[in-house]
Protein backbone atom coordinates (compact mmCIF):
# COMPACT_ATOMS: atom_id res chain seq x y z
CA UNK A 1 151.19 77.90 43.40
CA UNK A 2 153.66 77.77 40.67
CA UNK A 3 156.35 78.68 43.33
CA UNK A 4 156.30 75.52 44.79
CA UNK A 5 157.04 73.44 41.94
CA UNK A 6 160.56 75.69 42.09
CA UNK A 7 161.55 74.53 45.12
CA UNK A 8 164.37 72.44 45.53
CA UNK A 9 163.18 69.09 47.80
CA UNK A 10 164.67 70.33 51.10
CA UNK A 11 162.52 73.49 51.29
CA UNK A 12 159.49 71.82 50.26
CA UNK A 13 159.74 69.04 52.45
CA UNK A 14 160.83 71.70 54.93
CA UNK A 15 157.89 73.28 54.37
CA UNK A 16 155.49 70.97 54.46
CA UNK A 17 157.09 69.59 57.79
CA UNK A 18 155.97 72.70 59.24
CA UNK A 19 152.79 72.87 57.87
CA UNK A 20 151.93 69.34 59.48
CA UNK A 21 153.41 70.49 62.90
CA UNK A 22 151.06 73.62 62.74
CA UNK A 23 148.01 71.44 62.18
CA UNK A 24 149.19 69.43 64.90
CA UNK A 25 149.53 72.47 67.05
CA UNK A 26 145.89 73.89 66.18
CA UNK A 27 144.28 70.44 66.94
CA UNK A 28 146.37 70.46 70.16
CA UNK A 29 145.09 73.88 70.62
CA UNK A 30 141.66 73.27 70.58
CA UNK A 31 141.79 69.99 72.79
CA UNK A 32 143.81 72.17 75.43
CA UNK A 33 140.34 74.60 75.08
CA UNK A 34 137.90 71.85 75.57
CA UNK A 35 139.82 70.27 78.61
CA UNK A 36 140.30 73.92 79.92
CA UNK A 37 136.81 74.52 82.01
CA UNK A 38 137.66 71.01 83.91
CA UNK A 39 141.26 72.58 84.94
CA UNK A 40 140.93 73.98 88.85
CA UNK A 41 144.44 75.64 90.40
CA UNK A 42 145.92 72.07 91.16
CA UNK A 43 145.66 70.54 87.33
CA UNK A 44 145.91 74.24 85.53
CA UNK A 45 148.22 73.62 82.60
CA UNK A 46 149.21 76.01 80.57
CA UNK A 47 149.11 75.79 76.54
CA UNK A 48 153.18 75.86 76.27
CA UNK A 49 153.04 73.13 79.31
CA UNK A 50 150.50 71.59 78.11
CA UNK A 51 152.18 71.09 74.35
CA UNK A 52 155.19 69.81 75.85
CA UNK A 53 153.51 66.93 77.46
CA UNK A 54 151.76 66.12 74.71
CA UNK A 55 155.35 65.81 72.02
CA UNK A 56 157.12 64.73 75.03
CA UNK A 57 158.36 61.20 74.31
CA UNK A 58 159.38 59.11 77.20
CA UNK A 59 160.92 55.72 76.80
CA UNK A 60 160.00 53.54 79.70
CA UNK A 61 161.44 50.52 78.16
CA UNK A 62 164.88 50.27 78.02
CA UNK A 63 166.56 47.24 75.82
CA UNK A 64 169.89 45.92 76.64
CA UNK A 65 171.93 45.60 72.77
CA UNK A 66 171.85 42.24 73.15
CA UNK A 67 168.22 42.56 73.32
CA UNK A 68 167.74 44.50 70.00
CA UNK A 69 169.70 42.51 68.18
CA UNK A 70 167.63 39.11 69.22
CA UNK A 71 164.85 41.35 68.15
CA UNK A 72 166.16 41.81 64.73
CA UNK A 73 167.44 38.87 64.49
CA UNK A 74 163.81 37.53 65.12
CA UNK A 75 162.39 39.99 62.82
CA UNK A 76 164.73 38.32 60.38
CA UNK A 77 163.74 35.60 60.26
CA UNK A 78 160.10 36.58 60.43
CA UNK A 79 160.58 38.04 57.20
CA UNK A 80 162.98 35.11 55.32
CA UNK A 81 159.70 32.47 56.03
CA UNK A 82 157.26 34.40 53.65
């Protein structure tokens, strides 16, 4: 263990980054197996497929600038009333 206290920050976070993503992965892993019986030909995913849909991140809600900035603007002044 002593080796990790000699790490400069940028491995170690590195390396801890990956070790969360792996964990991820394994729970991911194991819902894929539990939702795997109920699959038929149609609604077969496989794991790779099945990952990507799951870290896929799609933004239905699109914000015009004008938009954001009322928003911060708003959160602004949210903030300045405590």
């Amino acid at each position: 263990m002593s080796f990790v206290l000699d790490l400069d920050v940028e491995t170690f976070v590195g390396l801890l980054d990956k070790a969360i993503e792996k964990d991820i992965e394994d729970k991911l892993w194991q819902k894929w197996l539990v939702e795997l019986p109920y699959m038929d030909e149609k609604s077969f995913l496989s794991f790779d497929e099945y990952k990507e849909k799951h870290f896929k991140r799609e933004y239905t809600q699109k914000k015009t600038d004008e938009e954001i900035l009322k928003d911060a603007e708003n959160i602004l002044k949210m903030m300045s009333r405590k």
